[in-house]
Protein backbone atom coordinates (compact mmCIF):
# COMPACT_ATOMS: atom_id res chain seq x y z
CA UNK A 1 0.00 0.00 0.00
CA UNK A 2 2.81 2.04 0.48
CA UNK A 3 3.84 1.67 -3.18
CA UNK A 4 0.48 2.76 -3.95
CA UNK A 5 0.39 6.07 -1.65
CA UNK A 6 3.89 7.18 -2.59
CA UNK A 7 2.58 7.11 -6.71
CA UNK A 8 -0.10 9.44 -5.66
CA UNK A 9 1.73 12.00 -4.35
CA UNK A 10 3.39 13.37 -7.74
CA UNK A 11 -0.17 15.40 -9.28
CA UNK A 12 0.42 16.66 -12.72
CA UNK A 13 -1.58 20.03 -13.74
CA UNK A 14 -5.08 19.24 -15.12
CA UNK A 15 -4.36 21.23 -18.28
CA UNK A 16 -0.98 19.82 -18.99
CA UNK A 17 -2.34 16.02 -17.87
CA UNK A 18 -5.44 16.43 -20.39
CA UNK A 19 -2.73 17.21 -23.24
CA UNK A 20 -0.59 14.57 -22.55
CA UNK A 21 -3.57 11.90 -22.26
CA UNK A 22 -4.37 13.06 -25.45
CA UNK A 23 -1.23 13.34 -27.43
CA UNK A 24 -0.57 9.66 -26.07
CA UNK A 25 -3.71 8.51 -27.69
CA UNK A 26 -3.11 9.86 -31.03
CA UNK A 27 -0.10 8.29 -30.52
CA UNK A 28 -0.72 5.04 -29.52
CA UNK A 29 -3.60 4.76 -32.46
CA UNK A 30 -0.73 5.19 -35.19
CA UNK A 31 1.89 3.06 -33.11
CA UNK A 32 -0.66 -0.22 -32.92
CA UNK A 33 -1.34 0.28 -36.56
CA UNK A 34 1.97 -0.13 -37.28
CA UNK A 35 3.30 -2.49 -35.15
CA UNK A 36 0.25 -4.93 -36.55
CA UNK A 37 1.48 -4.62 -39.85
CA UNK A 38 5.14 -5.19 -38.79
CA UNK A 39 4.45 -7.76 -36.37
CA UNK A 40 2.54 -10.09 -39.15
CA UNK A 41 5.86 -9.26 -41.92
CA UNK A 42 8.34 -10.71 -38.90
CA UNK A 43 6.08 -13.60 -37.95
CA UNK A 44 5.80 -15.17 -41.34
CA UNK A 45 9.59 -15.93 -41.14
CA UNK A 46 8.27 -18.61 -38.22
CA UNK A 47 9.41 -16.70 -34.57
CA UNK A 48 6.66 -14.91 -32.96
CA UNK A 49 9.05 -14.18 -29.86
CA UNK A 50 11.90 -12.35 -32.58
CA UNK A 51 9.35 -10.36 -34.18
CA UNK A 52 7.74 -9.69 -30.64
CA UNK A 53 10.95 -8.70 -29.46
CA UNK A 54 11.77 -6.52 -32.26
CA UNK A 55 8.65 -4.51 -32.06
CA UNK A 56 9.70 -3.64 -28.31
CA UNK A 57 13.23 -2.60 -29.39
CA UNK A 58 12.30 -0.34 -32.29
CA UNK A 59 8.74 1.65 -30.33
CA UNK A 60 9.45 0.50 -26.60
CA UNK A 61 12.57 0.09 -25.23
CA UNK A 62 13.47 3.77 -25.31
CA UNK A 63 10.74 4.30 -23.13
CA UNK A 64 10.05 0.97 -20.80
CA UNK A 65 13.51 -1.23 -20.67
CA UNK A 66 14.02 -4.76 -21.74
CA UNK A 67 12.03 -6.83 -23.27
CA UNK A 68 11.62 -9.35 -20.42
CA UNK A 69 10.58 -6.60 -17.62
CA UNK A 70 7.73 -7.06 -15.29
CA UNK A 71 4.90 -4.43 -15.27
CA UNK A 72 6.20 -1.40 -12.54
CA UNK A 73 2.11 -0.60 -12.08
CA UNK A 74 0.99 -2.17 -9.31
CA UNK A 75 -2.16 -2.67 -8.11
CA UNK A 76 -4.31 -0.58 -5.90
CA UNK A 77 -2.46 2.70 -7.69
CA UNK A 78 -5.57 4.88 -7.21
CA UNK A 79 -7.30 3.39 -3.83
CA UNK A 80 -5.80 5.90 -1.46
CA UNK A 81 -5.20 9.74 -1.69
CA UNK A 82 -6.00 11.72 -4.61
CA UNK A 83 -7.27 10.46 -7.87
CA UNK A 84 -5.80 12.26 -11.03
CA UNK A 85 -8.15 13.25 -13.48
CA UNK A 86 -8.61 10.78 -16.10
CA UNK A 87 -8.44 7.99 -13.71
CA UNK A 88 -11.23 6.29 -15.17
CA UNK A 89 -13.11 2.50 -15.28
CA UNK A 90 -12.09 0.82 -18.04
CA UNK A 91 -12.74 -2.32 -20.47
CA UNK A 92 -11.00 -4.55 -18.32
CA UNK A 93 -9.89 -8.80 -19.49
CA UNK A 94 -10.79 -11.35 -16.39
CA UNK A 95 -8.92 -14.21 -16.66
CA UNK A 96 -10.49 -17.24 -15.36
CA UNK A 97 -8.45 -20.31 -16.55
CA UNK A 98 -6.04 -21.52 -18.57
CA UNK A 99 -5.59 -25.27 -19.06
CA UNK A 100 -3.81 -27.84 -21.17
CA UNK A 101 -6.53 -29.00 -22.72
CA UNK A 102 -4.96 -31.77 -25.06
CA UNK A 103 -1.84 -33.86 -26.33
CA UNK A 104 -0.90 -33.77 -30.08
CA UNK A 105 -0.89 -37.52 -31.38
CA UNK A 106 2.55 -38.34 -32.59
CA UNK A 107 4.70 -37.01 -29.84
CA UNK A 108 6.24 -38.31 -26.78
CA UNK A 109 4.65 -36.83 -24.76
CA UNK A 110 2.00 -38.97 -21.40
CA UNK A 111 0.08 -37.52 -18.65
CA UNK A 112 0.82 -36.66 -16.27
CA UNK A 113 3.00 -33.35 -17.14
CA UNK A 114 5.61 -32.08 -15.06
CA UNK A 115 4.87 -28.04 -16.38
CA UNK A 116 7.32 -24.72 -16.46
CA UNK A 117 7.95 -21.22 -18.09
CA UNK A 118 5.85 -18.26 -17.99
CA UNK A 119 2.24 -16.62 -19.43
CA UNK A 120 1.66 -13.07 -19.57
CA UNK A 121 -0.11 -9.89 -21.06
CA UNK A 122 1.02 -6.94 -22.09
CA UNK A 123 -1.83 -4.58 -22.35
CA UNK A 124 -2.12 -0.05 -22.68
CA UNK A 125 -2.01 -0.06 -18.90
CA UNK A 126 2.10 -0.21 -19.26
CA UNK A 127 3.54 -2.73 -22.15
CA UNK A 128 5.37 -4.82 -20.08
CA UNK A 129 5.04 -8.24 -18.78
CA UNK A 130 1.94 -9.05 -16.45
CA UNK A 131 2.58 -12.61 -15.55
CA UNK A 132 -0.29 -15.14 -15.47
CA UNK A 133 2.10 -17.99 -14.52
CA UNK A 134 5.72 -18.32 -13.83
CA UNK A 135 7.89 -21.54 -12.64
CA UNK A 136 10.82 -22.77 -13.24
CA UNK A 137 12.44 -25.93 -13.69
CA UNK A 138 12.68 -26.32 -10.31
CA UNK A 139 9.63 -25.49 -8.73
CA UNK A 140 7.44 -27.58 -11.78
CA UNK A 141 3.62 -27.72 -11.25
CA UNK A 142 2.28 -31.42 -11.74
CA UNK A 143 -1.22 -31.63 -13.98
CA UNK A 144 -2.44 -34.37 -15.16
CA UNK A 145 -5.72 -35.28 -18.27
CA UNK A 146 -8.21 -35.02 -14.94
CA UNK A 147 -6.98 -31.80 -13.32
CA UNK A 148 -5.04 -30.05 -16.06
CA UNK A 149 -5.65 -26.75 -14.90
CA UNK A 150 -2.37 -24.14 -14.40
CA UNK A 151 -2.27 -22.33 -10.60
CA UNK A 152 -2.59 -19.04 -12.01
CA UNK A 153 -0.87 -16.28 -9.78
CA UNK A 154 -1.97 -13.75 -11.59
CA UNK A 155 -2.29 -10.71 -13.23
CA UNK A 156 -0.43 -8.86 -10.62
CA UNK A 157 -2.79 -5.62 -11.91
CA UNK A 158 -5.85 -6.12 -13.91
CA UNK A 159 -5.58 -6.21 -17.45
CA UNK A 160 -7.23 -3.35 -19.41
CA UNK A 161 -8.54 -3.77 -22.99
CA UNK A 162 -8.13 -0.22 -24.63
CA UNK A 163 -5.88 -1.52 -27.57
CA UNK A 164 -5.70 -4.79 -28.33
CA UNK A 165 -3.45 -7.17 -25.78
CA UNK A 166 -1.33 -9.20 -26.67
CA UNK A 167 -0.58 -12.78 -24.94
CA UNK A 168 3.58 -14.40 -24.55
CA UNK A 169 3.28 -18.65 -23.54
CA UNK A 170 6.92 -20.61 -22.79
CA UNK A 171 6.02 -23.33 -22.01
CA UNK A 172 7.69 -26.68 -21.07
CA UNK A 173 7.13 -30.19 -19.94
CA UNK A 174 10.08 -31.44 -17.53
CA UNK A 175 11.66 -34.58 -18.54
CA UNK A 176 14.45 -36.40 -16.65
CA UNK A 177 17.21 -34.08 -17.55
CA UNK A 178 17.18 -30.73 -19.56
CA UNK A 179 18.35 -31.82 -22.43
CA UNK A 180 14.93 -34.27 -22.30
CA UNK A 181 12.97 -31.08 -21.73
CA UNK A 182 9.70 -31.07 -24.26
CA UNK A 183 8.36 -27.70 -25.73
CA UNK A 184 4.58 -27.47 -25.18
CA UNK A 185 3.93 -23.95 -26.37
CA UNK A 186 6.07 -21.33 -27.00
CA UNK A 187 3.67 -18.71 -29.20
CA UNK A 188 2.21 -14.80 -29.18
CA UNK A 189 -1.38 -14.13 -29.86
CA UNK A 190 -2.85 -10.84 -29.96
CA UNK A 191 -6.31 -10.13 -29.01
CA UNK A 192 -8.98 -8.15 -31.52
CA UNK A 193 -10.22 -5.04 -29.98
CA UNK A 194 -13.07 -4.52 -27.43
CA UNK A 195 -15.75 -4.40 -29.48
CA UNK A 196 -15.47 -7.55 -30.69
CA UNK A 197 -15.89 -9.28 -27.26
CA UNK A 198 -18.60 -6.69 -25.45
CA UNK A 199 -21.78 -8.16 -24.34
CA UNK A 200 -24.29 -7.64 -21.49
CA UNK A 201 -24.33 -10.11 -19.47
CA UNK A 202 -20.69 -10.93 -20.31
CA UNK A 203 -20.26 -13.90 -22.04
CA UNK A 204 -17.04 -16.18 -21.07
CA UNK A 205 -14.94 -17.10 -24.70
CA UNK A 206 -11.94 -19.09 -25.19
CA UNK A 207 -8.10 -18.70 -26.82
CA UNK A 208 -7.35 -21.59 -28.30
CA UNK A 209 -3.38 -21.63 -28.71
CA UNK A 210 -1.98 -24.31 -30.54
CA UNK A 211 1.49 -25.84 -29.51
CA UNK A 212 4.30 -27.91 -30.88
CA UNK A 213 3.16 -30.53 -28.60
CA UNK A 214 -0.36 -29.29 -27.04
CA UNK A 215 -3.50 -27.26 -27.01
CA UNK A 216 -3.95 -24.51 -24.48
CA UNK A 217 -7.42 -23.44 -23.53
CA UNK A 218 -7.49 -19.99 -22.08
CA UNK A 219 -11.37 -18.76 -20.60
CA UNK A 220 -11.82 -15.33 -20.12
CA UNK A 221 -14.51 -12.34 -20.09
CA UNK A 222 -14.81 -8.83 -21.10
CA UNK A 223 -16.18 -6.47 -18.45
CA UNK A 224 -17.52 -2.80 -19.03
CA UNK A 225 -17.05 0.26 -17.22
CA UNK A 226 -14.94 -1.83 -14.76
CA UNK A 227 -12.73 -1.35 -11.97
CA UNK A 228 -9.80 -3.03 -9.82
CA UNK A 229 -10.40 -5.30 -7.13
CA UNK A 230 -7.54 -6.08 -4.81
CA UNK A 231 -8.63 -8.65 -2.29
CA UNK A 232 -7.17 -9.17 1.28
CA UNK A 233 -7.88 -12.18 3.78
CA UNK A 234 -7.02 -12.48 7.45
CA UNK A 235 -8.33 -14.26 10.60
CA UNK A 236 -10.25 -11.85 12.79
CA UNK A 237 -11.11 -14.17 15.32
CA UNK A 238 -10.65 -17.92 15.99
CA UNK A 239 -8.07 -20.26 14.21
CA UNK A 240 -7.91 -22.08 11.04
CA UNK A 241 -6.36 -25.90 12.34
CA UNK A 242 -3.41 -26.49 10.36
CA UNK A 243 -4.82 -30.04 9.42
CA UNK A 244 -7.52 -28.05 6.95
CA UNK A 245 -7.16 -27.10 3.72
CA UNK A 246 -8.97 -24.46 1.93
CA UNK A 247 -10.01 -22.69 -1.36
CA UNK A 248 -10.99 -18.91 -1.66
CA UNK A 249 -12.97 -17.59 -4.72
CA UNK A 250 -13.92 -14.68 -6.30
CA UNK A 251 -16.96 -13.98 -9.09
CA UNK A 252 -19.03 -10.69 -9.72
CA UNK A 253 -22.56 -10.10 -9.96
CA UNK A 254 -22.71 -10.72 -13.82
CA UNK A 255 -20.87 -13.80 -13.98
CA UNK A 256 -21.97 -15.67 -10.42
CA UNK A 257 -21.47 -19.20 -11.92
CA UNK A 258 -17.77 -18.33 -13.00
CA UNK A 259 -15.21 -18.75 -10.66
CA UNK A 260 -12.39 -17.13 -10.18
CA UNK A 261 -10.14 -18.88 -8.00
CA UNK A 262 -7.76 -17.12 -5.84
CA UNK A 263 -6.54 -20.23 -3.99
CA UNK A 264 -6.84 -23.75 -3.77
CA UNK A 265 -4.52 -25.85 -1.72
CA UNK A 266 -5.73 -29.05 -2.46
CA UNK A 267 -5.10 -31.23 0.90
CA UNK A 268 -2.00 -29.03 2.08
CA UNK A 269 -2.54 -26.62 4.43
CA UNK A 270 -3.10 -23.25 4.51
CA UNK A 271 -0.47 -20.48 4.62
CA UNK A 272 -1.19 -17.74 7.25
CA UNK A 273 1.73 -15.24 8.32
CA UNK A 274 2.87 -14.09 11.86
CA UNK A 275 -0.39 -11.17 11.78
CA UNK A 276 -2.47 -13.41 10.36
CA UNK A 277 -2.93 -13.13 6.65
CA UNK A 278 -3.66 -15.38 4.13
CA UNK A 279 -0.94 -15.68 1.68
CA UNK A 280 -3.23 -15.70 -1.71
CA UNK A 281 -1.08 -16.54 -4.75
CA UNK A 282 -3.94 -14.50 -6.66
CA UNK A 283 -5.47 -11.65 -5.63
CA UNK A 284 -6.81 -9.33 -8.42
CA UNK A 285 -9.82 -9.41 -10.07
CA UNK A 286 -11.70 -7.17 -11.64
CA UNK A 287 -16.04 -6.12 -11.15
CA UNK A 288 -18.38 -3.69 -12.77
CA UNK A 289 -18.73 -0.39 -11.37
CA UNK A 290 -22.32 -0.52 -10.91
CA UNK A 291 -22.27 -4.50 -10.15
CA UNK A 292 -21.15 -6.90 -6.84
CA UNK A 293 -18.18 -8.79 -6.43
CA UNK A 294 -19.05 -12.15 -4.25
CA UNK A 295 -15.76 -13.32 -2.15
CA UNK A 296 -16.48 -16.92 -1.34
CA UNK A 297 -14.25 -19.24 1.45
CA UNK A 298 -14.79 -22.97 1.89
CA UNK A 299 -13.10 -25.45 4.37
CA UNK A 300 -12.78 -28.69 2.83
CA UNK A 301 -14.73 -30.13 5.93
CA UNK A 302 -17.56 -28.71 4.45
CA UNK A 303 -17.81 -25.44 5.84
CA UNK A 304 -18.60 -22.56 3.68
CA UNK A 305 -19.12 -19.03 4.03
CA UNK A 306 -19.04 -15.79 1.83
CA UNK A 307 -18.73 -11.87 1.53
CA UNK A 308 -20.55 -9.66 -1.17
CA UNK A 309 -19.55 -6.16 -1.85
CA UNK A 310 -20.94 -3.13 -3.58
CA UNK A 311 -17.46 -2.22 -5.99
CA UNK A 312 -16.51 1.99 -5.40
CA UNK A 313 -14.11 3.97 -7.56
CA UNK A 314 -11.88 3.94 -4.54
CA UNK A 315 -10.58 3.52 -0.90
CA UNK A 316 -11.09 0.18 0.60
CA UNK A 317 -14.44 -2.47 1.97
CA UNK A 318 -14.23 -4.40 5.18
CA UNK A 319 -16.84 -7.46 5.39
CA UNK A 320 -16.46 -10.60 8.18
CA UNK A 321 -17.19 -14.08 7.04
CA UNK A 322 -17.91 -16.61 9.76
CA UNK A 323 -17.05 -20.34 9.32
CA UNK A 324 -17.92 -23.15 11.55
CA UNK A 325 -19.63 -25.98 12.60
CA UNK A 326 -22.66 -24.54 15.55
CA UNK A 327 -24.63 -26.99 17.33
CA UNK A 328 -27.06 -25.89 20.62
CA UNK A 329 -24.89 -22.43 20.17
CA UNK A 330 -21.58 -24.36 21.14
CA UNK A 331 -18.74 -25.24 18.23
CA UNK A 332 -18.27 -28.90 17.27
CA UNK A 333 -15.75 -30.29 15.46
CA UNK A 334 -13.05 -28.03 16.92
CA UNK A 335 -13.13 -25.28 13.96
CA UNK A 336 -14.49 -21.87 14.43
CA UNK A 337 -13.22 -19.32 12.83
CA UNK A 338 -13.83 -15.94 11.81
CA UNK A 339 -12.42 -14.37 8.46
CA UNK A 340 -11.67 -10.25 7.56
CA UNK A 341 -11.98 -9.91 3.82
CA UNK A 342 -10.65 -6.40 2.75
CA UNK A 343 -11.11 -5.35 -0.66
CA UNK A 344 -9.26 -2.29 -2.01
CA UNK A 345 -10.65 -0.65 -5.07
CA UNK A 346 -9.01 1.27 -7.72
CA UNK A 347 -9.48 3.07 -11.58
CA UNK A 348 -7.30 2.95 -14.49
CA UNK A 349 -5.08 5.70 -15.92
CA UNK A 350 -2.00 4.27 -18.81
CA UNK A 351 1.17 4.92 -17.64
CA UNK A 352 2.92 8.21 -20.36
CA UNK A 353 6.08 7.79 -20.95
């Protein structure tokens, strides 16, 4: 939050911010027309990632570093203090999935998959990387044809949809050495603009993205007139028993059969630090201005409980979610616990270089 408070604090003139926003616009309109017609004369010589790569060295570099950089936006930017001007909602991309949804007949390749490398967005927001997934060959995640879902840990930020995104997948299946190492997918897809994927209610659709050795299925939604939700859990009273594991969800108003999940742990346990909080390896989504975002917790004994909150251009939410088993007024079962859900909302404004 810190991060987010010491951004605020530089204000640019309205006058001079109004010019710049505006300038940058033209700007960007001529630079995305370009770089589609450049991008498509590099990729027909077969390497997405050279001609991806050579786009950011000729129109980005100057401006935003190396190629492989991480997005410096975090999220939250506009929740506390002032909000500059054209700090707006936005067309935002909720990601609600990606999974390796097939094998390509012919290669080596069985289930289950030992999985590495890296998925991310680059979007108007700021052109670097916003990672989706990341892990390396050491920290592999194991999927197999029943669950072959990828932990997603992010987008750090949400993802705005002014000009169309575009999508970077490494990805690899571990074998016993390196040198054994399969590529699944190693590709960059760029997304058609807004229009093309507005609807009310919003509709999920699906990036197919054909590997060497796979098919990736990515689910997602366009949301309107949207805003940043950064969500925060935390025992507020009682303890969660070590011995329980847990999964925390998010969905909004529009979409209440479409999970977002935030975490999962399976049968491990949960992680909780020293204070108390819940160490979520996702925790942005994004909601409709004018719509609800629905936090939901559930104890793999059973026990569920949820949160619902009414989204705000900015500051923060506070809601209490009880979990336990009650019987005659007195606990059973030895779990009772009671859960402080903080959301922090935010608006958009692209970063001008």
């Amino acid at each position: 939050m810190e991060i987010a408070r010491s951004m605020l604090e530089v204000q640019v003139p309205a006058a001079q911010e109004k010019r710049i926003m505006l300038r940058n616009k033209a700007k960007s309109i001529l630079i995305h027309t370009e770089l589609e017609e450049l991008f498509k004369e590099r990729r027909e010589k077969g390497d997405d990632f050279a001609a991806q790569r050579w786009v950011w060295e000729k129109f980005y570099a100057k401006h935003f570093g190396s190629f492989e950089d991480t997005t410096v936006v975090p999220p939250m930017c506009y929740a506390f203090g002032p909000i500059p001007l054209h700090a707006v909602p936005e067309q935002t991309l909720q990601i609600f999935s990606v999974k390796v949804a097939e094998l390509k007949e012919g290669n080596d390749l069985q289930w289950p998959l030992q999985v590495y490398g890296f998925i991310a967005i680059r979007d108007s927001i700021d052109p670097r990387r916003n990672l989706l997934f990341q892990r390396d060959r050491s920290d592999c995640q194991t999927i197999t044809e029943k669950e072959p879902f990828l932990l997603l840990t992010g987008p750090s930020r949400a993802v705005v949809l002014i000009d169309p995104i575009s999508f970077e997948v490494q990805l690899k299946a571990k074998g016993k050495t390196a040198s054994e190492d399969k590529v699944l997918a190693v590709d960059v897809l760029t997304s058609q603009h807004a229009v093309a994927y507005l609807s009310y209610p919003p509709r999920t659709f699906t990036i197919n993205l054909h590997g060497i050795r796979s098919k990736l299925e990515l689910t997602q939604a366009l949301l309107a007139n949207s805003v940043e939700a950064t969500i925060m859990v935390e025992i507020h009273d009682g303890s969660w028993p070590a011995s329980v594991p847990g999964r925390v969800t998010a969905c909004t108003g529009s979409m209440q059969h479409q999970d977002i999940v935030l975490l999962d742990s399976g049968h491990g346990a949960l992680c909780f630090s020293d204070s108390g909080m819940l160490k979520l390896p996702r925790c942005v989504v994004s909601v409709e201005l004018d719509g609800e975002l629905k936090v939901n917790v559930e104890a793999i004994r059973g026990l569920k409980g949820y949160t619902t909150f009414k989204p705000k251009r900015s500051t923060i939410s506070y809601q209490t979610c009880y979990l336990g088993h009650q019987k005659n007024n007195h606990v059973r079962g030895g779990f009772s616990c009671t859960l402080g859900i903080t959301v922090a909302w935010s608006l958009f404004r692209p970063l001008v270089p």
